[in-house]
C-alpha atoms as a PDB file:
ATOM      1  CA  UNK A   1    -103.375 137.656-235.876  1.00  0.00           C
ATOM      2  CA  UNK A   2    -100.787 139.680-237.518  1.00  0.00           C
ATOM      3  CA  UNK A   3    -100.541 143.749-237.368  1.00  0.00           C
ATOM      4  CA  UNK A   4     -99.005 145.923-239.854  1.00  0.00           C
ATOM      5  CA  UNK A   5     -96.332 147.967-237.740  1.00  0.00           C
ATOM      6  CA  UNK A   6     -97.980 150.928-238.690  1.00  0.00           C
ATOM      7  CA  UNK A   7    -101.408 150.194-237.603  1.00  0.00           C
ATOM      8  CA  UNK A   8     -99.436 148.613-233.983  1.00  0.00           C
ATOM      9  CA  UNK A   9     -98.129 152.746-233.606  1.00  0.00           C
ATOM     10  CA  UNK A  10    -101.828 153.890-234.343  1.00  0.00           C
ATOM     11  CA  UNK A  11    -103.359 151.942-231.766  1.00  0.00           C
ATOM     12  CA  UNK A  12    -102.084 153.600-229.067  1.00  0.00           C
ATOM     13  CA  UNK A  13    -103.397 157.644-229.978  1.00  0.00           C
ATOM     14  CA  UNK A  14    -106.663 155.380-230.432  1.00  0.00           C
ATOM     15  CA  UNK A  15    -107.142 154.257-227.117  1.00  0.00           C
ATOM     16  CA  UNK A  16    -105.674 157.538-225.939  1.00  0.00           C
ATOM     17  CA  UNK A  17    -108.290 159.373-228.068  1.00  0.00           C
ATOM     18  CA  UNK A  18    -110.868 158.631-225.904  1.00  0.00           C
ATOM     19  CA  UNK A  19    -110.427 160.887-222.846  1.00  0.00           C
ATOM     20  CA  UNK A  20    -110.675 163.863-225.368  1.00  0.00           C
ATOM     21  CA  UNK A  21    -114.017 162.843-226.043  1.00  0.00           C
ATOM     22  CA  UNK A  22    -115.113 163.338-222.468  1.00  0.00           C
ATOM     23  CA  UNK A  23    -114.274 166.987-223.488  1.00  0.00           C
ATOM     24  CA  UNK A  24    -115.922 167.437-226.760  1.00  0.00           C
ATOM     25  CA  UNK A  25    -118.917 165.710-225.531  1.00  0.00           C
ATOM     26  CA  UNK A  26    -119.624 167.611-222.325  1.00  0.00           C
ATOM     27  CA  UNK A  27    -119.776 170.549-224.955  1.00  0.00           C
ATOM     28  CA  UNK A  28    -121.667 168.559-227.915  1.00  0.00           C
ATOM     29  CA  UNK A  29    -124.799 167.792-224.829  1.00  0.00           C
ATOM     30  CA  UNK A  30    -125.437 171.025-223.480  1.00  0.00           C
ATOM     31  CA  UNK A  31    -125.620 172.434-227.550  1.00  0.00           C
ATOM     32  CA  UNK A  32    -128.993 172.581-228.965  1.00  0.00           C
ATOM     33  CA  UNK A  33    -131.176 174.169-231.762  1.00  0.00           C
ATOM     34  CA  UNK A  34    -132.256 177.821-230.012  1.00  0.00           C
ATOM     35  CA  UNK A  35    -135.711 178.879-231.179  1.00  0.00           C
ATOM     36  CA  UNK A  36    -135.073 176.370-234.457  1.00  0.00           C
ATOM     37  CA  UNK A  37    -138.367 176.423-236.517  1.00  0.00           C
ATOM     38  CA  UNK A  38    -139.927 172.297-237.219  1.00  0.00           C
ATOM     39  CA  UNK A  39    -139.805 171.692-240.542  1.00  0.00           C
ATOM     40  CA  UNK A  40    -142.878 170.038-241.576  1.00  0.00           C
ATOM     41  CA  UNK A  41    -141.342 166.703-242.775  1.00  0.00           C
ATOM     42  CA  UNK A  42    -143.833 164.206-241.992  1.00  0.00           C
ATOM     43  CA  UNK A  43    -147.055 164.453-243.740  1.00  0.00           C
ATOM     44  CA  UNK A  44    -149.921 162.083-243.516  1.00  0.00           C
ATOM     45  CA  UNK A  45    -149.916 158.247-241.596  1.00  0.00           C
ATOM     46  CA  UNK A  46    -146.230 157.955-242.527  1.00  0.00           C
ATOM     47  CA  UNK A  47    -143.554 158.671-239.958  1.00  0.00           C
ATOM     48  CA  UNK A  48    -140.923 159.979-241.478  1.00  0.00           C
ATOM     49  CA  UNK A  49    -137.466 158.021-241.621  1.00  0.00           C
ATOM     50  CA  UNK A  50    -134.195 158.975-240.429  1.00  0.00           C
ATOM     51  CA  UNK A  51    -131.112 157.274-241.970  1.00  0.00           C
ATOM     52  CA  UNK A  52    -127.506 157.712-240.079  1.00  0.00           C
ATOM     53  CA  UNK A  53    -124.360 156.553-242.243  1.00  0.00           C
ATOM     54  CA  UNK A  54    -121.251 155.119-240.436  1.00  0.00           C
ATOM     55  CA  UNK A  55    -117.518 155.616-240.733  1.00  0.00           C
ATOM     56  CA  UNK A  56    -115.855 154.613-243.665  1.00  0.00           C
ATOM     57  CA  UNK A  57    -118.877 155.689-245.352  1.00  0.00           C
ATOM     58  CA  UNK A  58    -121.345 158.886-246.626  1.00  0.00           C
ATOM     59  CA  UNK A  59    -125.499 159.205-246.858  1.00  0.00           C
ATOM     60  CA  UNK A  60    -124.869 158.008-250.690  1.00  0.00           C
ATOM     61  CA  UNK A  61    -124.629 154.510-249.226  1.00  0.00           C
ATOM     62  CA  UNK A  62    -128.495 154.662-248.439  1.00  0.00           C
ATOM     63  CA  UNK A  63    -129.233 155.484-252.071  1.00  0.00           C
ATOM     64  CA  UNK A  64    -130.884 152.224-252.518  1.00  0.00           C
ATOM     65  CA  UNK A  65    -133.009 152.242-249.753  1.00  0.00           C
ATOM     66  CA  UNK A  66    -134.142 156.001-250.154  1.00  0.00           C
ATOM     67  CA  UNK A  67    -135.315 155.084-253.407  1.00  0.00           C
ATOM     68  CA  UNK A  68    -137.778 152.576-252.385  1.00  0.00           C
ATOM     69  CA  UNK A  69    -138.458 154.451-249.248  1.00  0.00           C
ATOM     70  CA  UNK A  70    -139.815 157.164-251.383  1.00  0.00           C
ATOM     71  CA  UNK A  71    -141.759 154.991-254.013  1.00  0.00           C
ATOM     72  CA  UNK A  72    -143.524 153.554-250.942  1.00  0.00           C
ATOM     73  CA  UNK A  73    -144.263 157.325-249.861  1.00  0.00           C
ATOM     74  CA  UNK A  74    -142.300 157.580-246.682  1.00  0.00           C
ATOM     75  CA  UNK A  75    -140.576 160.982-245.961  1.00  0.00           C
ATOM     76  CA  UNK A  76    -136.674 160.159-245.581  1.00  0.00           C
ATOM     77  CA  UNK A  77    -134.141 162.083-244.446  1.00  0.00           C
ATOM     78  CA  UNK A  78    -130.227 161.419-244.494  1.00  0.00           C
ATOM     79  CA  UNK A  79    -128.306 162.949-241.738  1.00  0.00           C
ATOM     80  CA  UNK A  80    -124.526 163.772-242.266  1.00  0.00           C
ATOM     81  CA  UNK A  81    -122.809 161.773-239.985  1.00  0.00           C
ATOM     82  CA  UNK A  82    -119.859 164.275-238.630  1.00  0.00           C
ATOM     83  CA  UNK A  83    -118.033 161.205-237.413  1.00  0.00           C
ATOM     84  CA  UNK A  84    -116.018 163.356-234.742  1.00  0.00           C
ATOM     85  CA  UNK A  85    -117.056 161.961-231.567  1.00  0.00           C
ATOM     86  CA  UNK A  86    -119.987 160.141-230.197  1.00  0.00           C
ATOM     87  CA  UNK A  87    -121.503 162.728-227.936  1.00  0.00           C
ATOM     88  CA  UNK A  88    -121.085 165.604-230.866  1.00  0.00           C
ATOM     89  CA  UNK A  89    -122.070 163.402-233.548  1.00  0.00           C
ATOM     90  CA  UNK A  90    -124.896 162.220-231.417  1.00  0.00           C
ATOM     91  CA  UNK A  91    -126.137 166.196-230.508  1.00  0.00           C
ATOM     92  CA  UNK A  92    -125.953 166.991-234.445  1.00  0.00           C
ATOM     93  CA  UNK A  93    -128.112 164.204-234.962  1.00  0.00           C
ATOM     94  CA  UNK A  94    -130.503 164.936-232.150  1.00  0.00           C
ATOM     95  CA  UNK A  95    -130.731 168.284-233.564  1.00  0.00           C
ATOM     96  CA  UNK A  96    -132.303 167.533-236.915  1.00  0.00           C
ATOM     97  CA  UNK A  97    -134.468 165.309-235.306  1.00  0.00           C
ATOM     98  CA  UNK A  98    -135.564 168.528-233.309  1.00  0.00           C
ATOM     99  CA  UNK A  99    -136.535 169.878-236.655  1.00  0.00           C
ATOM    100  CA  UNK A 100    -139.197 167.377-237.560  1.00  0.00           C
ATOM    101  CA  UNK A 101    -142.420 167.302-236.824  1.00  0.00           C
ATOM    102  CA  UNK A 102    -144.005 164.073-236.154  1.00  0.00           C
ATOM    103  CA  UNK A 103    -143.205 160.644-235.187  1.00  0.00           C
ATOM    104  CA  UNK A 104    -139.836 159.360-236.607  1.00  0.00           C
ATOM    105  CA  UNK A 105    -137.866 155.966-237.296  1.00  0.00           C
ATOM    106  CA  UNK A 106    -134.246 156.378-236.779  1.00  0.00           C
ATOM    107  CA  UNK A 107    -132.301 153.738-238.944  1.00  0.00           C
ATOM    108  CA  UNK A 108    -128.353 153.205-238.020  1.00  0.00           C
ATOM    109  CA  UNK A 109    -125.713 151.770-239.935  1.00  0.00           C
ATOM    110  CA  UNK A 110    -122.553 150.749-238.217  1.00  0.00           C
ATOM    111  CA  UNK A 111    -121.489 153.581-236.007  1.00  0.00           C
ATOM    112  CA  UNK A 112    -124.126 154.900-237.273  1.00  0.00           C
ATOM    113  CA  UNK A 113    -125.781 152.298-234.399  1.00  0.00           C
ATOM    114  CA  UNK A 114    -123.714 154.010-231.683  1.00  0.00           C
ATOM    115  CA  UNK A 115    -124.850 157.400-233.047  1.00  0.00           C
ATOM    116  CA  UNK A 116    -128.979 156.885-233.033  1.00  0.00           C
ATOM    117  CA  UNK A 117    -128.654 155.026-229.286  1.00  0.00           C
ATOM    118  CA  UNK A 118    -127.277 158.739-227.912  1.00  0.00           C
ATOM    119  CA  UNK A 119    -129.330 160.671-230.187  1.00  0.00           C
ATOM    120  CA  UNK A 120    -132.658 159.434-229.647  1.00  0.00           C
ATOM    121  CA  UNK A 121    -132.309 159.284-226.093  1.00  0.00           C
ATOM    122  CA  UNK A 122    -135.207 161.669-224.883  1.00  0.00           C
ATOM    123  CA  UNK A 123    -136.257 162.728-228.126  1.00  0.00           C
ATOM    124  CA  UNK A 124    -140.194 162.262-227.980  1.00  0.00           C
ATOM    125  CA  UNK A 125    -140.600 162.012-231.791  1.00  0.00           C
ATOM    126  CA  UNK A 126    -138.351 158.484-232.241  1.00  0.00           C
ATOM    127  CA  UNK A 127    -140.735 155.884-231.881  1.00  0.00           C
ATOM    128  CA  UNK A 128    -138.681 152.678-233.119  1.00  0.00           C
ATOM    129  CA  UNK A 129    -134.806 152.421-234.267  1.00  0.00           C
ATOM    130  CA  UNK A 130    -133.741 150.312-236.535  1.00  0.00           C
ATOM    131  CA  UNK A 131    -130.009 149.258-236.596  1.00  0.00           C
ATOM    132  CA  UNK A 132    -128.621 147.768-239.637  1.00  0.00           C
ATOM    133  CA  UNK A 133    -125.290 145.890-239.252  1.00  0.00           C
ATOM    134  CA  UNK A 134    -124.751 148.233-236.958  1.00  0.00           C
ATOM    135  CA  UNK A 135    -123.411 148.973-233.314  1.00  0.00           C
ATOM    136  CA  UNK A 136    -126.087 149.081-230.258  1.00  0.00           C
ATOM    137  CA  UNK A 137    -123.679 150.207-227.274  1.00  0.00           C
ATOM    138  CA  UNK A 138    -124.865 149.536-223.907  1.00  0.00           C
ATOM    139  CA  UNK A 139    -123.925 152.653-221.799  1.00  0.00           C
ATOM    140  CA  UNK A 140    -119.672 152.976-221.084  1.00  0.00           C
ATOM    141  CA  UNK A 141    -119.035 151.021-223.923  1.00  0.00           C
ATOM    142  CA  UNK A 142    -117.199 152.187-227.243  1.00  0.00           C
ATOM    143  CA  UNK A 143    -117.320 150.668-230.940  1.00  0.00           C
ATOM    144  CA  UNK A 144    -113.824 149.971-230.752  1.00  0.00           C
ATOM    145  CA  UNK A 145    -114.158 148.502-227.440  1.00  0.00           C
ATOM    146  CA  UNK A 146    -116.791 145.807-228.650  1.00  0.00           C
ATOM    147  CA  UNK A 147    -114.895 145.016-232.114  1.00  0.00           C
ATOM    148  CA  UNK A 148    -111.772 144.055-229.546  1.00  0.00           C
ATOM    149  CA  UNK A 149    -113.813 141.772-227.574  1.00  0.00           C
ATOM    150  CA  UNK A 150    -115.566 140.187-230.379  1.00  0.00           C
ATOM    151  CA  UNK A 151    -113.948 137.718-232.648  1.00  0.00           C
ATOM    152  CA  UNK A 152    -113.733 137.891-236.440  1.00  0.00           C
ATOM    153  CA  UNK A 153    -113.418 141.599-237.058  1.00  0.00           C
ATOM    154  CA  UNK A 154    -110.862 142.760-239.521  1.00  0.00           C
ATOM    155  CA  UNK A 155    -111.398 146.372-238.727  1.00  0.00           C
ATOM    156  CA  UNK A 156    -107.827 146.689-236.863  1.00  0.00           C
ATOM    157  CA  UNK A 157    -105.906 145.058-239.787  1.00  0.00           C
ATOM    158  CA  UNK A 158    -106.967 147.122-242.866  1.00  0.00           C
ATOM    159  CA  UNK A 159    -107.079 150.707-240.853  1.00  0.00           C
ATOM    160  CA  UNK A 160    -104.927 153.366-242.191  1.00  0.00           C
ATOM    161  CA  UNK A 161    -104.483 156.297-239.909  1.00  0.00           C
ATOM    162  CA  UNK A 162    -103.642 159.652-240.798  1.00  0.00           C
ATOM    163  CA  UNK A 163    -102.753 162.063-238.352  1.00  0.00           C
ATOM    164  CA  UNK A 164    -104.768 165.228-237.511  1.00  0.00           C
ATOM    165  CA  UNK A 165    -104.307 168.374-235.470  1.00  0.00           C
ATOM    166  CA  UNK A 166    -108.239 169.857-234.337  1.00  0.00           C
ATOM    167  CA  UNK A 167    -109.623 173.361-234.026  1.00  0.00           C
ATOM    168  CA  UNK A 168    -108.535 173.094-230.056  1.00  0.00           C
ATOM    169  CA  UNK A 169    -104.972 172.354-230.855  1.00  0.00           C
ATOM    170  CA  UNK A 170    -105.592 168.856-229.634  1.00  0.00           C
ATOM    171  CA  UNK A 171    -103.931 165.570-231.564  1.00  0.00           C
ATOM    172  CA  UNK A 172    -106.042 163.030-233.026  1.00  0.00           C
ATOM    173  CA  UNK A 173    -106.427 160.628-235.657  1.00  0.00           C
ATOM    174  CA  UNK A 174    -108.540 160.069-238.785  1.00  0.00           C
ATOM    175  CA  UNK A 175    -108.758 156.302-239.575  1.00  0.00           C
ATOM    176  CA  UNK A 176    -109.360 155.456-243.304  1.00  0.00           C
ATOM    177  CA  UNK A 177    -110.483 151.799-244.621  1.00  0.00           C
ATOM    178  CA  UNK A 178    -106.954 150.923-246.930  1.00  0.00           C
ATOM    179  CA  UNK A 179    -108.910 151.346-250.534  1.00  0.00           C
ATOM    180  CA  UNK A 180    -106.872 148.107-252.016  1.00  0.00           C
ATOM    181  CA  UNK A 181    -108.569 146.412-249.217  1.00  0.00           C
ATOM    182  CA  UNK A 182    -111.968 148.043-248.681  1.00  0.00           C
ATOM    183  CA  UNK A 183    -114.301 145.520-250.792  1.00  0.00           C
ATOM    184  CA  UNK A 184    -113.016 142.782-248.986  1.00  0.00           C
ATOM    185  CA  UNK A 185    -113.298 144.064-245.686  1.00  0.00           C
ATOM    186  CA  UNK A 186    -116.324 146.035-245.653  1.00  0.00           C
ATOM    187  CA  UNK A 187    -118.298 144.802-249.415  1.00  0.00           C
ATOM    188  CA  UNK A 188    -117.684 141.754-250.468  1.00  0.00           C
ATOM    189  CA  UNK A 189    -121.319 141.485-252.005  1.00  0.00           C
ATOM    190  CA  UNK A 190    -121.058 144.936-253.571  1.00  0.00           C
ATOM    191  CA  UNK A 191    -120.019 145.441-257.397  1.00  0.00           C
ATOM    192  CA  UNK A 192    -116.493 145.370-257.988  1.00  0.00           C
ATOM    193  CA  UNK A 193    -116.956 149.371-259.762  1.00  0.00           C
ATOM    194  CA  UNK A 194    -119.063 150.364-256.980  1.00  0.00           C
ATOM    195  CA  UNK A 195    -116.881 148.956-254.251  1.00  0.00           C
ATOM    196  CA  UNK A 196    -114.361 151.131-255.739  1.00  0.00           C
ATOM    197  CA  UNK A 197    -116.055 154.238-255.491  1.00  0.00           C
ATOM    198  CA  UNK A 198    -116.985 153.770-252.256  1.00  0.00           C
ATOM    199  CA  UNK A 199    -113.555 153.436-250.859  1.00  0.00           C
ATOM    200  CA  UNK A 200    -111.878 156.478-253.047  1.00  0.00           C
ATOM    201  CA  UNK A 201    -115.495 158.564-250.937  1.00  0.00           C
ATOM    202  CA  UNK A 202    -115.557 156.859-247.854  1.00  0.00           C
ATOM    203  CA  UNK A 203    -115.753 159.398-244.404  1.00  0.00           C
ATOM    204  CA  UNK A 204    -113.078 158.668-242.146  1.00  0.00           C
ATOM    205  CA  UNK A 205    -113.893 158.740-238.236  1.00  0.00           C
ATOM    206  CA  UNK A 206    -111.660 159.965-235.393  1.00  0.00           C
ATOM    207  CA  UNK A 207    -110.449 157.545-232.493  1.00  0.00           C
ATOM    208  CA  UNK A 208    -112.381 159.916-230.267  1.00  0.00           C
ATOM    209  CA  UNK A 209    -115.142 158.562-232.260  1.00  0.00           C
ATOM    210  CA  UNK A 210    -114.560 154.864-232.151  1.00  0.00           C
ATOM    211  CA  UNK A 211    -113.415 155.025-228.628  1.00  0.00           C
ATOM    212  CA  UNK A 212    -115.999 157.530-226.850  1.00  0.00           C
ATOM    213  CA  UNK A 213    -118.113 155.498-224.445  1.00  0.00           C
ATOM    214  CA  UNK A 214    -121.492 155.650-224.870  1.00  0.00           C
ATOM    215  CA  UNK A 215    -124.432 157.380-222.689  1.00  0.00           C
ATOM    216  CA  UNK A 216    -127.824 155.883-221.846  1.00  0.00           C
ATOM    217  CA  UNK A 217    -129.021 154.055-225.205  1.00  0.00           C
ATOM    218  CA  UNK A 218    -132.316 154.459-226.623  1.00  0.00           C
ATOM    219  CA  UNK A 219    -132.901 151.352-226.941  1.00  0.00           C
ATOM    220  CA  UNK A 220    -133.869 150.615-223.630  1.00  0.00           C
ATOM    221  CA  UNK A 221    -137.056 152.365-223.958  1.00  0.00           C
ATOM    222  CA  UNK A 222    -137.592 152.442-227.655  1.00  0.00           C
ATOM    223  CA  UNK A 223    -138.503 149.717-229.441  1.00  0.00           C
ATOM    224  CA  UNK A 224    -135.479 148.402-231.999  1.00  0.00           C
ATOM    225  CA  UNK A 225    -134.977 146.120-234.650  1.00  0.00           C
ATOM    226  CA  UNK A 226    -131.754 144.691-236.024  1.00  0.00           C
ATOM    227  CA  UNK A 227    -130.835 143.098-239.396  1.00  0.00           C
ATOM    228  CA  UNK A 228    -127.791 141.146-239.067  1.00  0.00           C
ATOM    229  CA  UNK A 229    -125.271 140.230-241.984  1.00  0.00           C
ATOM    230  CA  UNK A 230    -124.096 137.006-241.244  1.00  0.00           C
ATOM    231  CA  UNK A 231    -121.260 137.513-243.182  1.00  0.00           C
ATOM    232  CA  UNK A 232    -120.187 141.168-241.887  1.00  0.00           C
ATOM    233  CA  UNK A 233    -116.213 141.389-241.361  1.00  0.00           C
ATOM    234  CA  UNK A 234    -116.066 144.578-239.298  1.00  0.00           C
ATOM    235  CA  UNK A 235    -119.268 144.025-236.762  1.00  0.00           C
ATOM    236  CA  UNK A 236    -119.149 140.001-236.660  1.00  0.00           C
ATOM    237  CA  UNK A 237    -122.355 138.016-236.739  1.00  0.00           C
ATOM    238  CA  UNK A 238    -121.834 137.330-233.162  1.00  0.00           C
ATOM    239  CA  UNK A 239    -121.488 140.361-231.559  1.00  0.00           C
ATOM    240  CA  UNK A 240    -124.489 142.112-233.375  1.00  0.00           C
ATOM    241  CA  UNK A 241    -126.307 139.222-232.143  1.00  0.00           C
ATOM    242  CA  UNK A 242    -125.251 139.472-229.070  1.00  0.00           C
ATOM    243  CA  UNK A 243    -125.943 143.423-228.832  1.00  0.00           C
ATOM    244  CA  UNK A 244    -129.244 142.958-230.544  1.00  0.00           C
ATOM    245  CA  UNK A 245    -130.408 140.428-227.656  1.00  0.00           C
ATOM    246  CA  UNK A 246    -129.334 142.299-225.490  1.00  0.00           C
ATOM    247  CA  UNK A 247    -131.802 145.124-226.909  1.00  0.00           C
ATOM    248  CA  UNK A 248    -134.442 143.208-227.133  1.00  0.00           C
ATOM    249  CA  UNK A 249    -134.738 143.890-230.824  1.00  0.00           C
ATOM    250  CA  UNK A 250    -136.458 142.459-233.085  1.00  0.00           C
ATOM    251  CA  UNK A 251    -133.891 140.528-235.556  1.00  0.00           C
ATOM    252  CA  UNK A 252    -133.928 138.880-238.921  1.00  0.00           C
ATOM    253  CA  UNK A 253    -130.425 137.845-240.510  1.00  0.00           C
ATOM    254  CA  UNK A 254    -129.139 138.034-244.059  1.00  0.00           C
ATOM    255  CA  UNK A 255    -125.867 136.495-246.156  1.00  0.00           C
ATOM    256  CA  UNK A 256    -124.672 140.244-246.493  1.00  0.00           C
ATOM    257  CA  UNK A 257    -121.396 141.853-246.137  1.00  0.00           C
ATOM    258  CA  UNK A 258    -121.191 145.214-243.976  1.00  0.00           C
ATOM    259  CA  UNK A 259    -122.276 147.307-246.311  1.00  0.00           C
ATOM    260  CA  UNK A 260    -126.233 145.728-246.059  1.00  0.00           C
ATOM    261  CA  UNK A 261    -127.367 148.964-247.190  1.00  0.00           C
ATOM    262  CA  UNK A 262    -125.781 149.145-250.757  1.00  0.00           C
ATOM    263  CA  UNK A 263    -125.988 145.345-251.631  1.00  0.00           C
ATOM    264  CA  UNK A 264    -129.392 144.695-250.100  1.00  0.00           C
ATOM    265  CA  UNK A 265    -131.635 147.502-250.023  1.00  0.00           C
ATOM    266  CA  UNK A 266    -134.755 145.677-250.115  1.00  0.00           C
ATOM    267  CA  UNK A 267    -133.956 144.003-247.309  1.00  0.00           C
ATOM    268  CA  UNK A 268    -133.228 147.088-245.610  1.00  0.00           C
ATOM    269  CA  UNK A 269    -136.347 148.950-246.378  1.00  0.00           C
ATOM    270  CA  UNK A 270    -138.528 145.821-245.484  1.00  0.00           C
ATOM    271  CA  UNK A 271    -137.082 146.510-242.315  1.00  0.00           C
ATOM    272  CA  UNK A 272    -137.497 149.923-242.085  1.00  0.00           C
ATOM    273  CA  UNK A 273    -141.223 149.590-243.508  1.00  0.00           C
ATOM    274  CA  UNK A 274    -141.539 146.585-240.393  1.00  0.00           C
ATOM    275  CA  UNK A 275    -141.036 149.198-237.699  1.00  0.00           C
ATOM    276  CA  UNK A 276    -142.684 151.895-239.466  1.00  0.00           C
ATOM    277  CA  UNK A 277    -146.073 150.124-239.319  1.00  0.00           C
ATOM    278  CA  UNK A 278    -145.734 149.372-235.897  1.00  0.00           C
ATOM    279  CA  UNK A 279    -145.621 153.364-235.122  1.00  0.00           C
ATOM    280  CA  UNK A 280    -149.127 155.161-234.190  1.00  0.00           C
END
């Protein structure tokens, strides 16, 4: 498959962003709310519902599904994905679940997948994840890590990296979805208009994001469901298949492009609403 020259060079600070996450996350798991108040989120049967965003995108893109989340009188709340490094973005996360009382569903999007495995990992109130085209590491293994061994992705060939310099001192770099190519790759099914915002707002995320390996995923002790879209060209078909399985989740596919969540909210929710009856 062919590279752009550029995105050849940005490989490499990539793969070599991942030891840096060792760092940041050793610091991101031992931070935690001190003497934070709940807030009283959840009110009656309901659990409330958690929704984590991805890279290359913001909590806007659950818009939809909030909506209709809301009309069916679910409490909802949209975590801002820092999209810095697993184990901190994981420990933010983790955090404002923390702050809820009651039982929760934690919904994923993308890396958004990687994200709620970590966070929900001995957090009593989760009581079902939901994962919508969306990542579900195993533990030791990164987003990137899965996309190379997959075919079909064309994550690697539309990346634009921009250089950063962090807090620390340390090098790193934010990766951007090119905006000429962004409906194709990551909306196909999404309004030409709307595509087009969502590329000039998309969130980038580091390489110490996409490459930090994962801890001990939720999944293994929380029950998970997974909506698939079959025609997803950054997580192929196969490989959320293949991590769903692997989960034991409960799956239903749909002709959607990566960005389920904005062309197919229904969907979505239905999902969502699945899990949420299942919690007591």
């Amino acid at each position: 498959m062919y590279r752009h020259p550029r995105l050849r060079r940005a490989r490499t600070p990539l793969t070599l962003a991942a030891t840096a996450a060792v760092a940041a996350g050793l610091f991101a798991a031992t931070s935690g709310p001190a003497n934070a108040a709940k807030t009283q989120i959840s009110k009656g049967s309901k659990p409330t519902v958690v929704l984590v965003h991805g890279a290359f995108a913001d909590s806007s893109s659950w818009n939809g599904v909030i909506k209709k989340l809301k009309e069916d009188g679910y409490p909802v709340m949209a975590a801002a994905n820092p999209l810095r490094g697993l184990s901190s973005d994981a420990a933010s996360v983790k955090n404002l679940l923390a702050s809820i009382n009651g039982p929760v569903v934690l919904v994923g999007h993308s890396y958004g997948g990687a994200v709620i495995s970590n966070a929900a990992h001995g957090a009593d109130n989760v009581k079902a994840l939901v994962y919508a085209d969306a990542f579900l590491p195993d533990k030791g293994e990164s987003a990137n890590e899965l996309v190379s061994k997959s075919e079909g992705s064309v994550i690697g060939d539309v990346l634009r990296p921009v250089p950063i310099t962090n807090a620390d001192g340390s090098k790193d770099f934010d990766f951007y979805i090119d905006q000429s190519r962004f409906r194709q790759a990551f909306g196909a099914d999404v309004p030409a208009k709307t595509a087009g915002l969502m590329a000039v707002t998309q969130r980038p995320g580091t390489g110490t994001a996409l490459n930090e390996p994962s801890g001990e995923p939720a999944w293994k002790t929380i029950p998970s469901w997974a909506l698939v879209g079959t025609n997803d060209r950054i997580i192929p078909r196969e490989l959320q298949i293949h991590m769903a399985k692997r989960a034991g989740a409960h799956i239903e596919e749909i002709q959607s492009s990566h960005a389920v969540s904005v062309s197919h909210p229904d969907a979505v929710t239905r999902m969502i609403e699945k899990a949420a009856r299942t919690v007591r």
